[in-house]
Protein backbone atom coordinates (compact mmCIF):
# COMPACT_ATOMS: atom_id res chain seq x y z
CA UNK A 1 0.00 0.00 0.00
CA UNK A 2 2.87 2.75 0.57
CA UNK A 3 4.93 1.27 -1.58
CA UNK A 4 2.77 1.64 -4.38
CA UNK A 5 2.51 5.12 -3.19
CA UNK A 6 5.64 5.77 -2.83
CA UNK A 7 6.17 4.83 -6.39
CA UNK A 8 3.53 6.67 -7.57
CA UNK A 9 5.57 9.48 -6.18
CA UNK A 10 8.72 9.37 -8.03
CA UNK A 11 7.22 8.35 -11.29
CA UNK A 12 5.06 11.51 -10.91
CA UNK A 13 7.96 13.69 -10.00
CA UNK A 14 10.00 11.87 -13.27
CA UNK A 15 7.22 13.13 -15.64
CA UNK A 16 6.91 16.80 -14.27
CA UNK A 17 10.41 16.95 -14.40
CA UNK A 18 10.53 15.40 -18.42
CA UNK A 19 7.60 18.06 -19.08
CA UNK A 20 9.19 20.95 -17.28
CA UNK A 21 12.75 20.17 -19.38
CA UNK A 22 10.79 19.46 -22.58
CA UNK A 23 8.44 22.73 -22.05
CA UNK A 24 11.43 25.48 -21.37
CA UNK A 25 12.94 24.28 -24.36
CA UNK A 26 9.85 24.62 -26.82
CA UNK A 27 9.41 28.24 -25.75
CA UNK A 28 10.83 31.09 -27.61
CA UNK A 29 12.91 34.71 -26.19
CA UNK A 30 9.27 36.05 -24.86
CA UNK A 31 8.23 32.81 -22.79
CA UNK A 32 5.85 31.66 -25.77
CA UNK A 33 5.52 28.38 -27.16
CA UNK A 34 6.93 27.97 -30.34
CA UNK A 35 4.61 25.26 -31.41
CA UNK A 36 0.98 24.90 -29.68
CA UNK A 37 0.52 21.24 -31.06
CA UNK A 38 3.83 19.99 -29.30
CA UNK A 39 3.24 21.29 -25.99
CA UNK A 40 -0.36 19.94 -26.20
CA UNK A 41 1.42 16.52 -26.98
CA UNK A 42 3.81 17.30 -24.38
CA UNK A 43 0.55 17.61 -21.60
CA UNK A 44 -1.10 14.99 -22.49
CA UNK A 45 2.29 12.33 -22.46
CA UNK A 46 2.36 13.97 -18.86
CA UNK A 47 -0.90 13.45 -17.82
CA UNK A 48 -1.00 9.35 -18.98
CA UNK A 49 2.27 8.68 -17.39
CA UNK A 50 1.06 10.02 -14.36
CA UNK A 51 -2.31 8.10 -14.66
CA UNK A 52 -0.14 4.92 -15.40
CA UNK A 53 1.86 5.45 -12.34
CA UNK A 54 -1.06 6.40 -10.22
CA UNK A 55 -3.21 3.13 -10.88
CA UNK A 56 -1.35 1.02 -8.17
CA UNK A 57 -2.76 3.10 -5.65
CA UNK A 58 -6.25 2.99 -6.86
CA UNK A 59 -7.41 0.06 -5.11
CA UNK A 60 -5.90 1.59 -1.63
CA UNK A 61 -6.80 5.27 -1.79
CA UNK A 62 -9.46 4.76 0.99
CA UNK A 63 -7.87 2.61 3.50
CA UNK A 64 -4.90 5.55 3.33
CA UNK A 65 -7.02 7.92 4.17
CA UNK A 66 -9.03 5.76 6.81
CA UNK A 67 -5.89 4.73 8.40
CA UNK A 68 -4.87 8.07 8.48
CA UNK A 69 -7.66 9.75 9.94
CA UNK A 70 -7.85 7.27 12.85
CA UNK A 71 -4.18 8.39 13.45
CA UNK A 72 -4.95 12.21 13.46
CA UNK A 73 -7.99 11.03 16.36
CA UNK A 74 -4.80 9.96 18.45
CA UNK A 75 -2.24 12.80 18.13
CA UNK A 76 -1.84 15.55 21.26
CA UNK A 77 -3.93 18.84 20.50
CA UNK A 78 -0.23 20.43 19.75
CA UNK A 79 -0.20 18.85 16.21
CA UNK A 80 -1.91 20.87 13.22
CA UNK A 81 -4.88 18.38 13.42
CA UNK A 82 -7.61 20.80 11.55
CA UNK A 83 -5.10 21.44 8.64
CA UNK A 84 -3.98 18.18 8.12
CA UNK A 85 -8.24 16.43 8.44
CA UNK A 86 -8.57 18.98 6.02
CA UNK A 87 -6.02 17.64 3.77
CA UNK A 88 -7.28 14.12 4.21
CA UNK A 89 -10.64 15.53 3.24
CA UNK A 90 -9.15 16.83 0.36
CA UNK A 91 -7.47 13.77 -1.01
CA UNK A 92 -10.30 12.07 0.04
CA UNK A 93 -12.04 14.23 -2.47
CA UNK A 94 -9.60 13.95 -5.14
CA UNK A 95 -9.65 10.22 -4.42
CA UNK A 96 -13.63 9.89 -5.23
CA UNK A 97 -13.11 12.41 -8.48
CA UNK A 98 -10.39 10.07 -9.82
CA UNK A 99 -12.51 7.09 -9.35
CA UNK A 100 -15.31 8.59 -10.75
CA UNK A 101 -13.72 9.77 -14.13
CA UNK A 102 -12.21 6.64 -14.78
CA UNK A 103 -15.56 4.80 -14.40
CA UNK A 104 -17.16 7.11 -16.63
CA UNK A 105 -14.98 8.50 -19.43
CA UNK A 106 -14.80 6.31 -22.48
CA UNK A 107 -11.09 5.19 -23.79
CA UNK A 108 -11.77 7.15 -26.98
CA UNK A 109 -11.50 10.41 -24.82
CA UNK A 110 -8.29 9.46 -23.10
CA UNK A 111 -6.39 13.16 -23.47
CA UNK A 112 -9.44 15.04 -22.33
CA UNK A 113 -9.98 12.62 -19.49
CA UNK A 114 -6.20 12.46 -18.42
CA UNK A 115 -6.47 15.99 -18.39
CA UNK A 116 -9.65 16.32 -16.00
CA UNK A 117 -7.61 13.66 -14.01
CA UNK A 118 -4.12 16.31 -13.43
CA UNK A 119 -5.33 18.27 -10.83
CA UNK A 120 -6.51 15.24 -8.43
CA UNK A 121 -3.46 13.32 -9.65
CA UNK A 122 -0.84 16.22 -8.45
CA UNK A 123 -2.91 16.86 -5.17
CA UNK A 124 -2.24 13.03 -4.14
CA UNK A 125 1.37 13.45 -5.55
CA UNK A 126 1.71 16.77 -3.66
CA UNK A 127 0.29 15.96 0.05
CA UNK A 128 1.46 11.91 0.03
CA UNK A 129 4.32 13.20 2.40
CA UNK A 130 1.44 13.88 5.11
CA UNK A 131 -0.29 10.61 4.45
CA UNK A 132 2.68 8.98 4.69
CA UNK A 133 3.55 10.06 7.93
CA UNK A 134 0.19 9.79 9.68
CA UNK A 135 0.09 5.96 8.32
CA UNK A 136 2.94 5.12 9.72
CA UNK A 137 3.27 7.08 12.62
CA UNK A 138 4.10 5.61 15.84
CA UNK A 139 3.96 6.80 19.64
CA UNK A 140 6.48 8.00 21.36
CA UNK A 141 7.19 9.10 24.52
CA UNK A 142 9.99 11.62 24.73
CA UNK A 143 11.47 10.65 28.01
CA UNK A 144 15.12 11.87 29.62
CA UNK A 145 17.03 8.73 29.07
CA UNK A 146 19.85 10.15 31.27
CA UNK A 147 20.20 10.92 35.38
CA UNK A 148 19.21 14.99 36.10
CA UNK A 149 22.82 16.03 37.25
CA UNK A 150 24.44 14.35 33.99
CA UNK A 151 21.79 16.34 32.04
CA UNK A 152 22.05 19.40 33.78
CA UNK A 153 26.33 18.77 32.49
CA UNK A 154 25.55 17.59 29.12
CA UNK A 155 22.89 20.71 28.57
CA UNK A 156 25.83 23.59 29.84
CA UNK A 157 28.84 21.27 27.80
CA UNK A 158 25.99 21.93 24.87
CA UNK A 159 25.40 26.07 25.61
CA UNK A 160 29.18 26.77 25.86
CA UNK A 161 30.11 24.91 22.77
CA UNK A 162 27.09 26.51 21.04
CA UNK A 163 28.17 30.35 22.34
CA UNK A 164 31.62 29.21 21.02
CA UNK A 165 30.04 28.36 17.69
CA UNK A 166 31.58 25.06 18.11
CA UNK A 167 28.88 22.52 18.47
CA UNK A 168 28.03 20.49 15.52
CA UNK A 169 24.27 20.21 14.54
CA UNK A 170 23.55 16.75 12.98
CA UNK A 171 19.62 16.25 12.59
CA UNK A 172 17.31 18.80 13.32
CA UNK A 173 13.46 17.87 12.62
CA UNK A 174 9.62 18.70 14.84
CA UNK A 175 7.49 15.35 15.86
CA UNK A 176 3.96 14.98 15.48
CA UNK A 177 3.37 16.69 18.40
CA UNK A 178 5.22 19.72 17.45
CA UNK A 179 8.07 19.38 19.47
CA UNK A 180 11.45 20.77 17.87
CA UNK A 181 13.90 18.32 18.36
CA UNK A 182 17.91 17.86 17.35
CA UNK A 183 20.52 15.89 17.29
CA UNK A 184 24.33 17.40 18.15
CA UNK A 185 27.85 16.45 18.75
CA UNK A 186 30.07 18.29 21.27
CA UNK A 187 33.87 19.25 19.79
CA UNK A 188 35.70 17.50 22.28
CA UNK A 189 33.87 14.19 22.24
CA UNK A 190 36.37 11.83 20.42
CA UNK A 191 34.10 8.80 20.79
CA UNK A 192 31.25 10.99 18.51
CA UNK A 193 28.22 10.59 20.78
CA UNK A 194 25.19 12.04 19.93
CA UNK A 195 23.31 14.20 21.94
CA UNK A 196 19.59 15.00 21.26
CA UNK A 197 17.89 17.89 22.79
CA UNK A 198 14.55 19.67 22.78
CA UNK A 199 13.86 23.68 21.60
CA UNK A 200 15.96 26.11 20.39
CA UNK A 201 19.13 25.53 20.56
CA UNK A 202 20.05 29.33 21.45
CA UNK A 203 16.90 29.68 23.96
CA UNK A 204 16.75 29.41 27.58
CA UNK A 205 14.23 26.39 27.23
CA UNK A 206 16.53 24.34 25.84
CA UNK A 207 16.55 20.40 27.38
CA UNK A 208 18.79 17.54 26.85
CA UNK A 209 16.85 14.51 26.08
CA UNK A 210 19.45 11.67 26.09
CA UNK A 211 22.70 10.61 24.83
CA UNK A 212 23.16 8.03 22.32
CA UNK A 213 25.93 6.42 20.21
CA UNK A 214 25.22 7.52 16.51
CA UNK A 215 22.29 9.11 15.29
CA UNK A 216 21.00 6.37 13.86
CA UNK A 217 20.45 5.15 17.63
CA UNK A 218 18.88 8.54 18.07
CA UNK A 219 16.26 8.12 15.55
CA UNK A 220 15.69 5.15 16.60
CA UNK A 221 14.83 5.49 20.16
CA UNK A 222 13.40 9.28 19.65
CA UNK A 223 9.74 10.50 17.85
CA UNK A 224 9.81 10.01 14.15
CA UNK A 225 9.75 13.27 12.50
CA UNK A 226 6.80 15.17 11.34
CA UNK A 227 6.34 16.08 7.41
CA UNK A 228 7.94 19.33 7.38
CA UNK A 229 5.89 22.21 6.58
CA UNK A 230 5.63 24.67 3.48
CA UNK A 231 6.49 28.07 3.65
CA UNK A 232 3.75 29.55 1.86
CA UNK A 233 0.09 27.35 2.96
CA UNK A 234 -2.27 29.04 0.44
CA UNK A 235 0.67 27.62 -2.35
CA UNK A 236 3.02 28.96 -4.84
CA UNK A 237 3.71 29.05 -8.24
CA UNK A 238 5.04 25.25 -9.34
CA UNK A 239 6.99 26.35 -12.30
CA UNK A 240 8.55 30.06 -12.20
CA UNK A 241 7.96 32.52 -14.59
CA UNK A 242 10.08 31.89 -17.75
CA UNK A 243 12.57 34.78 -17.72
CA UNK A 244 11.90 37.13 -20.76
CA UNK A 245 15.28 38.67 -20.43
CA UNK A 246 18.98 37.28 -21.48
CA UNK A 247 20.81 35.38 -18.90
CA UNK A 248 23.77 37.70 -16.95
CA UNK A 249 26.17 35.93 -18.54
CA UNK A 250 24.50 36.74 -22.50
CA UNK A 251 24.60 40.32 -21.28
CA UNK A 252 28.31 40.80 -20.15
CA UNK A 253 29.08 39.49 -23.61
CA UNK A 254 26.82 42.48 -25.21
CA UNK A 255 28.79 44.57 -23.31
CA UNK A 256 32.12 43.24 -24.23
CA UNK A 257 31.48 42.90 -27.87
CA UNK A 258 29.58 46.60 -27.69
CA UNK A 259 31.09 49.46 -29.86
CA UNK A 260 28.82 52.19 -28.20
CA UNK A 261 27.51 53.85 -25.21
CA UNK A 262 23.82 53.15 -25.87
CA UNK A 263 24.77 49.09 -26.50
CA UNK A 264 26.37 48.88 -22.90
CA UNK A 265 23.50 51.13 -21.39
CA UNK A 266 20.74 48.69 -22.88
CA UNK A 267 22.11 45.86 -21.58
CA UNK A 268 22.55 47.24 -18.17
CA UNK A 269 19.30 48.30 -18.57
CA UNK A 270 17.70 45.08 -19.14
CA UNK A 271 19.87 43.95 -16.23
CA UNK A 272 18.10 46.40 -13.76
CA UNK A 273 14.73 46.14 -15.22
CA UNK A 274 12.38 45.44 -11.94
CA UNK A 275 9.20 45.14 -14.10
CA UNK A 276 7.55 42.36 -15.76
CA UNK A 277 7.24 41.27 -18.46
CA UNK A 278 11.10 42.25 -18.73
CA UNK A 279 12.58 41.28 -15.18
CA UNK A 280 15.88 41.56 -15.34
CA UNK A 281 18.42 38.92 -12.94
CA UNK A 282 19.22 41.17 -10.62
CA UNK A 283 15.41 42.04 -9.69
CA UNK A 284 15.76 38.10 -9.97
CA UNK A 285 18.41 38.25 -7.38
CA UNK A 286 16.91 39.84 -4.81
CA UNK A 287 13.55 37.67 -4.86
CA UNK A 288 15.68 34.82 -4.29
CA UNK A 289 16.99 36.93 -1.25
CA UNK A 290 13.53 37.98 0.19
CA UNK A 291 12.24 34.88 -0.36
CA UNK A 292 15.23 33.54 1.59
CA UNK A 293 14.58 36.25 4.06
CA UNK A 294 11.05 34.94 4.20
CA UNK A 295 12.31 31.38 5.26
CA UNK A 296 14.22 32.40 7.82
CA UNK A 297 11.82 34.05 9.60
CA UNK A 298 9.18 31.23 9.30
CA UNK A 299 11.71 28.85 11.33
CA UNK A 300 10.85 30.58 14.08
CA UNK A 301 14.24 30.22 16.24
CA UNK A 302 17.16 32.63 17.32
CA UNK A 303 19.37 32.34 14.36
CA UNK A 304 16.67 32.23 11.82
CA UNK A 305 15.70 35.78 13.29
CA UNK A 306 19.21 36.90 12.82
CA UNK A 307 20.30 35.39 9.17
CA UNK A 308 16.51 37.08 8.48
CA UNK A 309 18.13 40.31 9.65
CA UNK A 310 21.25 40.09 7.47
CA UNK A 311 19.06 38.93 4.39
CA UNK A 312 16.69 42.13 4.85
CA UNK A 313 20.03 43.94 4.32
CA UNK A 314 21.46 42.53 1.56
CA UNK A 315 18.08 42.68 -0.50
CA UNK A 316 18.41 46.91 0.50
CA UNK A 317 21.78 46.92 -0.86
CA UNK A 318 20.40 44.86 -3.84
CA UNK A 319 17.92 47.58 -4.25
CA UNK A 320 20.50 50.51 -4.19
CA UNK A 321 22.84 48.20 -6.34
CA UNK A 322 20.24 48.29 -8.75
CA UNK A 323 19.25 52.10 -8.52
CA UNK A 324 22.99 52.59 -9.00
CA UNK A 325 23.62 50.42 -12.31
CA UNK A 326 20.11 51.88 -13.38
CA UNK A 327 21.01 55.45 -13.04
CA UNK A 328 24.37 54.92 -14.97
CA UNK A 329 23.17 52.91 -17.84
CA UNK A 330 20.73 56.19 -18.38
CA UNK A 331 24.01 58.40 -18.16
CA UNK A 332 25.62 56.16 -21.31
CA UNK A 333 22.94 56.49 -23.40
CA UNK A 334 23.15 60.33 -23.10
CA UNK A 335 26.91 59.79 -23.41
CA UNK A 336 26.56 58.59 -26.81
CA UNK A 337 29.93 57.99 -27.54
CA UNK A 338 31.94 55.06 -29.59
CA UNK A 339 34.82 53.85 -28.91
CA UNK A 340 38.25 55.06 -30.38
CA UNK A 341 39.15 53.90 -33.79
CA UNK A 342 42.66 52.78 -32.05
CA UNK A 343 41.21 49.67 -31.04
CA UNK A 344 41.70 47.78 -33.64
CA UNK A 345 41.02 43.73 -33.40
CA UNK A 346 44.18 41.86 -33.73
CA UNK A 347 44.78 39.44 -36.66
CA UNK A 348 43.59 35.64 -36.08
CA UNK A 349 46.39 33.93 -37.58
CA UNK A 350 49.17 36.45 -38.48
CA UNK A 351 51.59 38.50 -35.88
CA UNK A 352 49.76 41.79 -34.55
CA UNK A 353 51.52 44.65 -35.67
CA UNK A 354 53.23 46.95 -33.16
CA UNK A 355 51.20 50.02 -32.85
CA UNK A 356 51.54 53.31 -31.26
CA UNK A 357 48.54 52.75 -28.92
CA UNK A 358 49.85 49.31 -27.39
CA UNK A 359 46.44 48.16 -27.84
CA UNK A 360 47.87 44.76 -30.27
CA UNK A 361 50.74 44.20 -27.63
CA UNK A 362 48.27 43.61 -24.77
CA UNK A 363 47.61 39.81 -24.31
CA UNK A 364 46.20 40.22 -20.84
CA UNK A 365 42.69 41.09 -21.09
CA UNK A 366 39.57 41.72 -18.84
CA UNK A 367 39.83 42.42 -14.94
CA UNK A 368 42.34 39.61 -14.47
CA UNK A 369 44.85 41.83 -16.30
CA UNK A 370 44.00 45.45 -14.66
CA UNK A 371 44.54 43.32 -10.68
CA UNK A 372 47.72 42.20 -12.02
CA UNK A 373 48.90 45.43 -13.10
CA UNK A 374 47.20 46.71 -9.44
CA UNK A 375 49.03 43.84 -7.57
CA UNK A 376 52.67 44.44 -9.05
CA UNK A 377 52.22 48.31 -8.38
CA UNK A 378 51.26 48.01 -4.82
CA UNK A 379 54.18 48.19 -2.26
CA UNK A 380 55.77 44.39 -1.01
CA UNK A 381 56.57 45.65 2.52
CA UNK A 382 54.27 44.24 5.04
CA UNK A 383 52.13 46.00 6.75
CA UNK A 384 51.90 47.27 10.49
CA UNK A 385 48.43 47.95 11.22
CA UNK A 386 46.38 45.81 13.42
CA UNK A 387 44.46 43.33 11.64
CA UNK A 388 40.71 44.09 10.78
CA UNK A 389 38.05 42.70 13.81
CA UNK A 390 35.27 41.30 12.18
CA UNK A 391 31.89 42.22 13.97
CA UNK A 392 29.17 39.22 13.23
């Protein structure tokens, strides 16, 4: 019964991949598919594969669900019982809809019925995690496996080594009751013991649980881990938004082959561009970062708070970055200058001539060559100022 499922899983996430590939490469510089009759014949191969896959599972979609939902009954009030029932409900749903379109759609309209099937086909792909878990979840009781005074050591060996930045974090997951637990190894512990403790590990609740020879005994004798959550619950977009500008590295080479002002200023201009449909990477750049920023905070611990911090100020000197490189692609294209005639390309096969300029003789190009001419300028004696203190 979960095996099948857990089959149905991978082929499912083989054939969105396939799609995905085959898809991005159909589409032309705007995001548009070049041919509407492939990528028709590219959703429908999808949508049969993941039928095929799927069909194992039929016969057992509602004794998941039942098992699961007796499971949910049993959990402390801690868990997230209402959202996962109504997940359940949902695939219970999906379950009945699948059923019911395969009972009734003739063969003859297999693309239109595979395609009525996708959407109950990706929730069961999407939310098996959850079933998963609550099928074969067992209890646990999360007791201290280790005498209060040896604890009480253990948990200040743990805070010192964790203030020293020291303390190596192996495993790190929430049970079904919501409790955050993780696994750690002190620096000095030779033998590698694992220690597993409960909370935030930079939080005055912080408790040491037990102490244990590997973390595979850990797992073993602790609660089995939760599914982890999302970080968006009302969902996200599956596929992102096919960029409609050129990749960084297409426009450094429009700059470098550029003969004009107006060239390099369109390129950095694409670069900067913040609004769709022509989002340029480095608006790119700093989504990544807020979204980054927006992880970190959803952990909900100490040092997700503070990498939140940092990432709040990098995406502000994204920002200005862009501002910047926005402002001085608009002061090229007044510019509107060439460059000299002097720079003349050198021959491919014959000797460059000498020339008054010095622009042939140069066979160091690009910023490599300017630090190397910095570099041999600079001064060899060593320095006497203090080194720098770095403030974290």
């Amino acid at each position: 019964m979960l095996d099948a499922l857990t089959g149905y899983r991978g082929r499912y996430a083989v054939a969105q991949r396939t799609w995905t590939e085959a898809v991005e490469a159909g589409l032309d510089a705007l995001g548009n598919p070049h041919d509407m009759q492939q990528r028709a014949a590219l959703n429908a191969r999808r949508n049969a594969e993941a039928i095929a896959a799927f069909r194992p599972v039929l016969p057992h979609t509602g004794n998941l669900v039942a098992v699961a939902r007796a499971t949910l009954e049993q959990l402390p009030s801690s868990a997230p019982r209402q959202e996962w029932r109504a997940l359940l409900d949902d695939l219970d749903h999906s379950a009945d809809q699948i059923h019911q379109i395969l009972r009734t759609w003739a063969d003859e309209t297999a693309d239109a019925r595979d395609a009525a099937l996708w959407p109950y086909l990706c929730s069961w792909a999407e939310h098996a995690t959850i079933l998963q878990a609550l099928v074969q979840h067992h209890d646990f009781e999360v007791g201290l496996g280790l005498p209060h005074q040896q604890a009480e050591q253990l948990l200040a060996e743990v805070r010192q080594a964790r203030a020293e930045g020291r303390l190596r974090v192996t495993m790190s997951w929430h049970d079904m009751a919501g409790r955050r637990i993780t696994t750690v190894e002190l620096p000095d512990d030779h033998l590698g013991r694992t220690i597993a403790v409960q909370g935030d590990l930079d939080t005055p609740a912080l408790t040491v649980l037990g102490r244990y020879d590997d973390d595979l005994a850990a797992a073993a004798a602790l609660p089995s881990p939760a599914p982890p959550g999302v970080l968006r619950p009302n969902g996200c977009d599956t596929q992102p938004a096919h960029s409609r500008v050129k990749r960084i590295e297409s426009l450094t080479h429009e700059i470098l082959s550029s003969t004009s002002t107006s060239e390099v200023a369109e390129a950095l201009h694409f670069a900067c561009s913040t609004q769709p449909p022509f989002r340029g990477p480095l608006a790119a750049l700093r989504d990544l970062v807020d979204a980054a920023d927006e992880f970190s905070r959803a952990l909900e611990t100490h040092v997700g708070t503070e990498l939140a911090a940092r990432l709040r100020a990098v995406s502000h000197q994204l920002q200005y970055l862009t501002g910047e490189l926005d402002g001085i692609s608009d002061e090229l294209d007044a510019a509107a200058s060439v460059l000299p005639p002097h720079r003349v390309p050198q021959p491919h096969h014959l000797p460059a001539p000498r020339s008054d300029h010095g622009i042939q003789a140069q066979t160091t190009h690009g910023p490599e060559a300017r630090r190397a001419g910095t570099q041999a300028a600079l001064p060899t004696a060593p320095s006497t100022a203090p080194p720098p203190t770095h403030v974290r």
